[in-house]
N, C-alpha and C. Protein backbone atom coordinates (compact mmCIF):
# COMPACT_ATOMS: atom_id res chain seq x y z
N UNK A 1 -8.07 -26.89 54.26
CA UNK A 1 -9.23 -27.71 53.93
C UNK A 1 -9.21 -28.09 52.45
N UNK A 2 -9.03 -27.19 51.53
CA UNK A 2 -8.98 -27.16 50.00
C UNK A 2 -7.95 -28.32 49.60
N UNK A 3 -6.52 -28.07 50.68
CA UNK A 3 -5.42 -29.29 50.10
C UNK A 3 -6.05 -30.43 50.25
N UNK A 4 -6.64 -30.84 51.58
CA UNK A 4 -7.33 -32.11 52.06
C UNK A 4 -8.39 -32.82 51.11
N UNK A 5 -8.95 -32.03 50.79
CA UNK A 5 -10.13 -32.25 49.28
C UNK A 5 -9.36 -32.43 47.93
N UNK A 6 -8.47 -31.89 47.96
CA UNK A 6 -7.35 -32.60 46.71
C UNK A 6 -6.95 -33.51 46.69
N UNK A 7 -6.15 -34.20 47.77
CA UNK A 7 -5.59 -35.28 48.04
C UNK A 7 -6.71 -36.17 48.10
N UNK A 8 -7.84 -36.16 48.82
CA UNK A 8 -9.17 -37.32 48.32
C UNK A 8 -9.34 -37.54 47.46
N UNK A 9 -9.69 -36.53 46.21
CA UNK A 9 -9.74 -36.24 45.01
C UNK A 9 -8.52 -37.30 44.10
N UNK A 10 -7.18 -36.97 44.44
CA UNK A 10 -6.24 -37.76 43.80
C UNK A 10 -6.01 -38.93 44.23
N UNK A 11 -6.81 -39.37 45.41
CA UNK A 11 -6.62 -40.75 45.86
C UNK A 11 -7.30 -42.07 45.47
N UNK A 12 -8.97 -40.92 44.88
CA UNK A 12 -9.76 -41.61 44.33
C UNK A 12 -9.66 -41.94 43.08
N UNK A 13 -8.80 -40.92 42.44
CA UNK A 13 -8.65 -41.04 41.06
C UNK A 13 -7.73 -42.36 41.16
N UNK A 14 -6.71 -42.26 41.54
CA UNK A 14 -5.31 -43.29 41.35
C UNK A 14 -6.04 -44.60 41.68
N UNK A 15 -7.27 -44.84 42.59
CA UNK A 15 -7.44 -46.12 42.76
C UNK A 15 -8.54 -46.66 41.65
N UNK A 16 -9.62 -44.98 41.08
CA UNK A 16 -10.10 -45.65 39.63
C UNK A 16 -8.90 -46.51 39.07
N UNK A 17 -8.08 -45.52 38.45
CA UNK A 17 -6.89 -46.03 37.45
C UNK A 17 -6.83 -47.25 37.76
N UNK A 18 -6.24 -47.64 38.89
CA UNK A 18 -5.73 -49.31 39.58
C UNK A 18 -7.02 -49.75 39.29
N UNK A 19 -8.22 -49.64 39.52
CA UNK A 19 -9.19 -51.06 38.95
C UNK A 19 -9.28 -50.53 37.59
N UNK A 20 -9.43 -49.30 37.00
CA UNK A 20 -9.88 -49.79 35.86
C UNK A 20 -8.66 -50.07 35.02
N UNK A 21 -7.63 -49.87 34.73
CA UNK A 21 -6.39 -50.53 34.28
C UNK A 21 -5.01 -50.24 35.17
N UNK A 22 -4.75 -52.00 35.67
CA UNK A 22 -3.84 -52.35 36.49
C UNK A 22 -2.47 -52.18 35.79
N UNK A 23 -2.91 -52.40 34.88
CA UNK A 23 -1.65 -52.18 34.07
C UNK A 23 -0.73 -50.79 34.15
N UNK A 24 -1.62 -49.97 33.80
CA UNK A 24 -1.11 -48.67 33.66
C UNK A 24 -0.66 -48.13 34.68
N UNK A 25 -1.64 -48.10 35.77
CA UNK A 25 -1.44 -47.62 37.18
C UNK A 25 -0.15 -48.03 37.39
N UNK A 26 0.55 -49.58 37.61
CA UNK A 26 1.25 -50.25 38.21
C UNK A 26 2.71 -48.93 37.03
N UNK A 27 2.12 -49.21 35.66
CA UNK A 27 3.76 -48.50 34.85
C UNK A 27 3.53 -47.08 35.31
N UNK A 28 2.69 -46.44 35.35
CA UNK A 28 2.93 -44.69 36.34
C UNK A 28 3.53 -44.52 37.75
N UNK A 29 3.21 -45.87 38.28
CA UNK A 29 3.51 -45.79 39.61
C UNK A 29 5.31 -45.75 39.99
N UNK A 30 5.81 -46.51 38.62
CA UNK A 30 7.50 -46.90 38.72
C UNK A 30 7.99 -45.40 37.85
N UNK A 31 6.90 -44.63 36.88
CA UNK A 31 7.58 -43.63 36.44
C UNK A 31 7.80 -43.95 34.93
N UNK A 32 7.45 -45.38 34.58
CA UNK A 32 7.78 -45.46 33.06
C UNK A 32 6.42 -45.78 32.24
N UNK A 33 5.54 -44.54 31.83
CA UNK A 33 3.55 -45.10 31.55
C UNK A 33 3.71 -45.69 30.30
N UNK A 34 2.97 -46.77 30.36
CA UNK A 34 2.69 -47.55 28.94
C UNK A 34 1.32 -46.73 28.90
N UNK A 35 1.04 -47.16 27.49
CA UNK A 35 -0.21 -46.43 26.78
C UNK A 35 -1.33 -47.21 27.78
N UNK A 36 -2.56 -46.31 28.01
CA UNK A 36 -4.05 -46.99 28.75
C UNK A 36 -4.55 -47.71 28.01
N UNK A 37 -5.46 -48.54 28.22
CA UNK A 37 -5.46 -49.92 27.66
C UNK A 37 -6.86 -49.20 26.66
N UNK A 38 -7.62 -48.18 26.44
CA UNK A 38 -7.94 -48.11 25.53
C UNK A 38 -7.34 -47.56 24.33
N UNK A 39 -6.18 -47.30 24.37
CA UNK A 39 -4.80 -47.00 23.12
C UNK A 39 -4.17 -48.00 22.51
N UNK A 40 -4.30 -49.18 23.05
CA UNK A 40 -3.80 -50.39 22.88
C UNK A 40 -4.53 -51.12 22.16
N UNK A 41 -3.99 -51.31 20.51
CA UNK A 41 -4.88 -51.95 19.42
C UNK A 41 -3.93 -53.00 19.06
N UNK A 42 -3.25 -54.03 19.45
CA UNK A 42 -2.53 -55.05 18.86
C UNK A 42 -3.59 -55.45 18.10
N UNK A 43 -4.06 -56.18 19.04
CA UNK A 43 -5.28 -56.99 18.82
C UNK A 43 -5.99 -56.84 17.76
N UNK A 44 -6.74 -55.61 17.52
CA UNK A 44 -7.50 -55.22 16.78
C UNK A 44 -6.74 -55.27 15.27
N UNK A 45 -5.33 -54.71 15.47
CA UNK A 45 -4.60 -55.06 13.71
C UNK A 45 -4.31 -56.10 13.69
N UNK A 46 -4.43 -57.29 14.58
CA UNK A 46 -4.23 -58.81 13.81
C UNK A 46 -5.48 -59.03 13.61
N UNK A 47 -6.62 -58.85 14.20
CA UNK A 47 -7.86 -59.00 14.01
C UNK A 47 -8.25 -58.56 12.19
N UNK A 48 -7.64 -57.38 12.01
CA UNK A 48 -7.93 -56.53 10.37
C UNK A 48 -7.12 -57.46 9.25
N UNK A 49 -5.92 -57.43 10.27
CA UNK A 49 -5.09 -58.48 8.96
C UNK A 49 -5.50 -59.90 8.51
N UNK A 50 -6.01 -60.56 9.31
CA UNK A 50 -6.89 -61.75 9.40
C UNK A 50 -8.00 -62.01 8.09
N UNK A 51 -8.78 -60.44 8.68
CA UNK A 51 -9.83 -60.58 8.33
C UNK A 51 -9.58 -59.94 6.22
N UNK A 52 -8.88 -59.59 6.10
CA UNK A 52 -8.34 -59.19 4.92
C UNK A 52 -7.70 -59.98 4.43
N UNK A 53 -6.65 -61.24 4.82
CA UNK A 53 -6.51 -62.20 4.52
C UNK A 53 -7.51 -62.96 3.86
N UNK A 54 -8.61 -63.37 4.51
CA UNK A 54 -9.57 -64.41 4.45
C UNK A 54 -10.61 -63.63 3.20
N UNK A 55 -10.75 -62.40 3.01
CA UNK A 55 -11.09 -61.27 2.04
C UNK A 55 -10.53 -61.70 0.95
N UNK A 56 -9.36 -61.48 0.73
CA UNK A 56 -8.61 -61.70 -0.46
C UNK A 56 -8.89 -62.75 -0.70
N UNK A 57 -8.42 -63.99 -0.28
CA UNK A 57 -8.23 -65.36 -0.85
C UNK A 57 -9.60 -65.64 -0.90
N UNK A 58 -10.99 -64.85 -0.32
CA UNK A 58 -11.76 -65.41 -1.37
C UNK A 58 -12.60 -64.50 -2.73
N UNK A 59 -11.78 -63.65 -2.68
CA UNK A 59 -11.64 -63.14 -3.70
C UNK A 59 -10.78 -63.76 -4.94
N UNK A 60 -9.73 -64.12 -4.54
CA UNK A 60 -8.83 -65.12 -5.69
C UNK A 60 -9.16 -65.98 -5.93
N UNK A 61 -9.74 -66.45 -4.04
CA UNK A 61 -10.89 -68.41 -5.24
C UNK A 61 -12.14 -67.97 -5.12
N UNK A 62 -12.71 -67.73 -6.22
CA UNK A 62 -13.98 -67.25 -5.88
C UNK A 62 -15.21 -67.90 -5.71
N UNK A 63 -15.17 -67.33 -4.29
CA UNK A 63 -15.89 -68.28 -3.01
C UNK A 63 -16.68 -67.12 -2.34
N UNK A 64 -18.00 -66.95 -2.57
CA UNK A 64 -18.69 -66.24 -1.65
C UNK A 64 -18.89 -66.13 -0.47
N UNK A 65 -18.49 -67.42 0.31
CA UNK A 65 -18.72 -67.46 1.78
C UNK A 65 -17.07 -66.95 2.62
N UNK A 66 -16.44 -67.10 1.96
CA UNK A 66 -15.16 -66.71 2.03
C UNK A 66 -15.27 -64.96 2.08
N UNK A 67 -15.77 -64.54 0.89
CA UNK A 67 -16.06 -63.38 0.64
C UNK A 67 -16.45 -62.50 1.90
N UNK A 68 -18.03 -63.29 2.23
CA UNK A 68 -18.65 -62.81 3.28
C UNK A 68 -17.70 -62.87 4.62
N UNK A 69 -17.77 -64.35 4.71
CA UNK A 69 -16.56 -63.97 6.29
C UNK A 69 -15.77 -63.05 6.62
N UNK A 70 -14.75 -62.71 5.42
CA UNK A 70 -14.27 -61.56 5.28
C UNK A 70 -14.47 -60.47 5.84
N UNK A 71 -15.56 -59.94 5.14
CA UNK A 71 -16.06 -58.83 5.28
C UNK A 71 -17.09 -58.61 6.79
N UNK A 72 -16.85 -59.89 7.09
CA UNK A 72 -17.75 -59.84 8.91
C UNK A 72 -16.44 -59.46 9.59
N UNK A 73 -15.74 -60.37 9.45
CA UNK A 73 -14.49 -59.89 10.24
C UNK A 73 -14.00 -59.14 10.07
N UNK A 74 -13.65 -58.14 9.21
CA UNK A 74 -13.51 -56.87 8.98
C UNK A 74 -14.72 -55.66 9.85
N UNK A 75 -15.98 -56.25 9.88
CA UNK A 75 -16.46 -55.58 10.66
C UNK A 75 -16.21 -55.31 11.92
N UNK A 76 -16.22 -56.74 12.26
CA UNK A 76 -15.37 -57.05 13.74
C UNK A 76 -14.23 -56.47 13.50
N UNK A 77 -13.64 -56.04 13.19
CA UNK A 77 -12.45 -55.67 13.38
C UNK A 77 -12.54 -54.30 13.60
N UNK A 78 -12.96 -53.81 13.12
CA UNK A 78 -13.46 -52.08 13.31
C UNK A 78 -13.89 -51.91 14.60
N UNK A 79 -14.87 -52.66 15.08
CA UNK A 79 -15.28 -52.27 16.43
C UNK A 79 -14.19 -52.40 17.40
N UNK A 80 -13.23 -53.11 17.36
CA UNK A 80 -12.13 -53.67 17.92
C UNK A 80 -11.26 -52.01 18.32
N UNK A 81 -11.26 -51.09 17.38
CA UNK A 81 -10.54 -49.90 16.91
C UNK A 81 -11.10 -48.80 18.35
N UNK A 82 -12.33 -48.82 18.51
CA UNK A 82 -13.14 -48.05 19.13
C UNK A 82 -12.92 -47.64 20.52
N UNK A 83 -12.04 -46.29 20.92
CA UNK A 83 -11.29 -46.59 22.27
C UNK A 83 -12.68 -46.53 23.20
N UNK A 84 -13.65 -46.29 23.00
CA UNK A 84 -14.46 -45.91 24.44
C UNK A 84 -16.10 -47.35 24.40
N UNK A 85 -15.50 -48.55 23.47
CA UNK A 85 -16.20 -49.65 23.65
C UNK A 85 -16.50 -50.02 24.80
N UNK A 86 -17.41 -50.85 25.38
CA UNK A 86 -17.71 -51.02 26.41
C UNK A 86 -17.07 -52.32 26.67
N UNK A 87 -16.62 -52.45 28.21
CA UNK A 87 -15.58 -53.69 28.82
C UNK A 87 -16.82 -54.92 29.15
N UNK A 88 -16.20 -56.00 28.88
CA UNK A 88 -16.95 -56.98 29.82
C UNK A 88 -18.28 -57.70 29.08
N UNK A 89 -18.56 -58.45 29.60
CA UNK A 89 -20.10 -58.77 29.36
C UNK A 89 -21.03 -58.23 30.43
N UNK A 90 -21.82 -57.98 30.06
CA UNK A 90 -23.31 -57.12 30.78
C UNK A 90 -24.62 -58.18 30.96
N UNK A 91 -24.39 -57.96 32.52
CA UNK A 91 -25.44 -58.89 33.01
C UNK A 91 -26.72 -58.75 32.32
N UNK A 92 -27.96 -59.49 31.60
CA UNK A 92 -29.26 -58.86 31.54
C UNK A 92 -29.99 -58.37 33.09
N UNK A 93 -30.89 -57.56 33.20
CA UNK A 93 -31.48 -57.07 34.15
C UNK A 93 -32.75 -57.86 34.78
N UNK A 94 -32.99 -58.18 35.56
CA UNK A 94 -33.77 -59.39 36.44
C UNK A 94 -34.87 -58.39 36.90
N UNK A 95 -35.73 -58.75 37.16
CA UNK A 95 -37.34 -57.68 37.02
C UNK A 95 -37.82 -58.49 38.68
């Protein structure tokens, strides 16, 4: 009985994995795992480099709005970092 409750157990898990990242599931499944997609920051360091770009140069021409952008996107960029952010857009709630 105990094995039978395991195997549900691991069946349910493997099909979380498959919806919540297809990706991963699909590279465990062949034996070769890429990182879970909340480990996965490309994004987020072109997002920093960007935003440090646009930092600097308006720091060199000195340009306050430049400045500021900067430093938004740099914010944005941080959140970007955050493995347990929330996915998706979120419906508002209907009363």
């Amino acid at each position: 009985m105990a094995a039978q409750f395991d195997d549900e157990r691991l069946i349910a898990l493997a099909a979380r994995f498959e919806r919540d990242d297809p990706r991963f599931a699909r590279a465990m499944s062949t034996g070769r795992p890429s990182r879970p997609r909340e480990y996965r920051r490309t994004g987020a360091w072109w997002a920093l480099a960007v935003a440090l770009a646009v930092l600097i140069t308006g720091m060199i021409i000195p340009d306050g709005l430049l400045i500021a952008t900067g430093l938004v996107l740099a914010g944005m960029a941080g959140q970007l970092f955050d493995p347990h952010r929330p996915r998706g857009r979120r419906r508002p709630h209907r009363r």
